[in-house]
C-alpha atoms as a PDB file:
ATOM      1  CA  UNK A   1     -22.997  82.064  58.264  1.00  0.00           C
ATOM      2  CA  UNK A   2     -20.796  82.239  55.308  1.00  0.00           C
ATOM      3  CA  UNK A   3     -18.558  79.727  54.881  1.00  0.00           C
ATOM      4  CA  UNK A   4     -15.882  80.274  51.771  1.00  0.00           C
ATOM      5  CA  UNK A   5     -13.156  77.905  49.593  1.00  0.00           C
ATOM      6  CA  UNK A   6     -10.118  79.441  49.645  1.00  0.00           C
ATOM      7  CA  UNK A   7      -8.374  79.537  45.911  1.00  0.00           C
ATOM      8  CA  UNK A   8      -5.761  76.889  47.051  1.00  0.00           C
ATOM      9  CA  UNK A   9      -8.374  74.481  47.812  1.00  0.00           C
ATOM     10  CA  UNK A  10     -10.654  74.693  45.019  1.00  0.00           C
ATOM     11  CA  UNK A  11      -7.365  74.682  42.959  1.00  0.00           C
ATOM     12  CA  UNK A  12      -6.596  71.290  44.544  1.00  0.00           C
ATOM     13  CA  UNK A  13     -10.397  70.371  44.472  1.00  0.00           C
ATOM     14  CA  UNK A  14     -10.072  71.047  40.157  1.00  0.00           C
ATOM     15  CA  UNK A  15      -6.898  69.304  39.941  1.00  0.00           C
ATOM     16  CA  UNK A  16      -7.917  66.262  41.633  1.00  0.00           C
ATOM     17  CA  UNK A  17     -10.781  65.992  40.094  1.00  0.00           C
ATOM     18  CA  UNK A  18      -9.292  66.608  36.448  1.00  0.00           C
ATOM     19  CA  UNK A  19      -5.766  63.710  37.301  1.00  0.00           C
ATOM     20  CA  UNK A  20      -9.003  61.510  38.456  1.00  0.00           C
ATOM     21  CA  UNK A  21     -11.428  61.755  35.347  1.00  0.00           C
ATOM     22  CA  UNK A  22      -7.498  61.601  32.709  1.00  0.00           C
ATOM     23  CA  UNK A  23      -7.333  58.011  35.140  1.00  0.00           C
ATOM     24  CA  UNK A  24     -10.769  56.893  34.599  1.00  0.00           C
ATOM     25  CA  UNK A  25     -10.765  57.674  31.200  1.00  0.00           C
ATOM     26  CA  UNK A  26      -7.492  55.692  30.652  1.00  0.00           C
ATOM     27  CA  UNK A  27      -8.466  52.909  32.705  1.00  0.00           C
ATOM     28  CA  UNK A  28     -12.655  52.528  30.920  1.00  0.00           C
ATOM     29  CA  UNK A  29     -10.690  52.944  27.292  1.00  0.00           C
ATOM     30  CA  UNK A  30      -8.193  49.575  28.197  1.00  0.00           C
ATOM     31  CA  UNK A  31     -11.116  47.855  29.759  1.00  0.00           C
ATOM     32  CA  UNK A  32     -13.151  48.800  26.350  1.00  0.00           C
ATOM     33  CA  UNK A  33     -10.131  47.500  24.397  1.00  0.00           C
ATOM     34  CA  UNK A  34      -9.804  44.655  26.210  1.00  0.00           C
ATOM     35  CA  UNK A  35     -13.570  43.782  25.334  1.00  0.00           C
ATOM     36  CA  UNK A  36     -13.584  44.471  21.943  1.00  0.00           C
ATOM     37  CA  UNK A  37     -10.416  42.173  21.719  1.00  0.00           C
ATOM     38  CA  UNK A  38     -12.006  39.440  23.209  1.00  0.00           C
ATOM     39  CA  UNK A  39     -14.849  39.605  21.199  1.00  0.00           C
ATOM     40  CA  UNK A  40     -12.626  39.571  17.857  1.00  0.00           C
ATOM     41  CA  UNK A  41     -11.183  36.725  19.240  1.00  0.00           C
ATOM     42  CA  UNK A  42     -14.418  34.607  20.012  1.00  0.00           C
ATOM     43  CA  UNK A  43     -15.404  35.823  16.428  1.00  0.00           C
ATOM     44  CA  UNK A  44     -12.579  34.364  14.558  1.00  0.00           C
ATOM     45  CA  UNK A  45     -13.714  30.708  16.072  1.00  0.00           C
END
């Protein structure tokens, strides 16, 4: 038994994925920011 991904799905599979990953990345580079902010911050004391 075969079973098979149709091109529509795995289109949608790639495409969520890739919007998901562009979100994380966005998200883990303000968080890093955020970080190396604060630590400037406690620096400067």
């Amino acid at each position: 038994m075969t079973t098979y991904i149709f091109f529509e799905d795995a289109l949608r599979i790639f495409t969520n994925a890739y919007l998901l990953s562009a979100v994380m990345l966005i998200a883990a580079s303000g968080i890093g920011l955020a970080v190396i902010e604060t630590i400037e911050k406690a620096g400067e004391r």
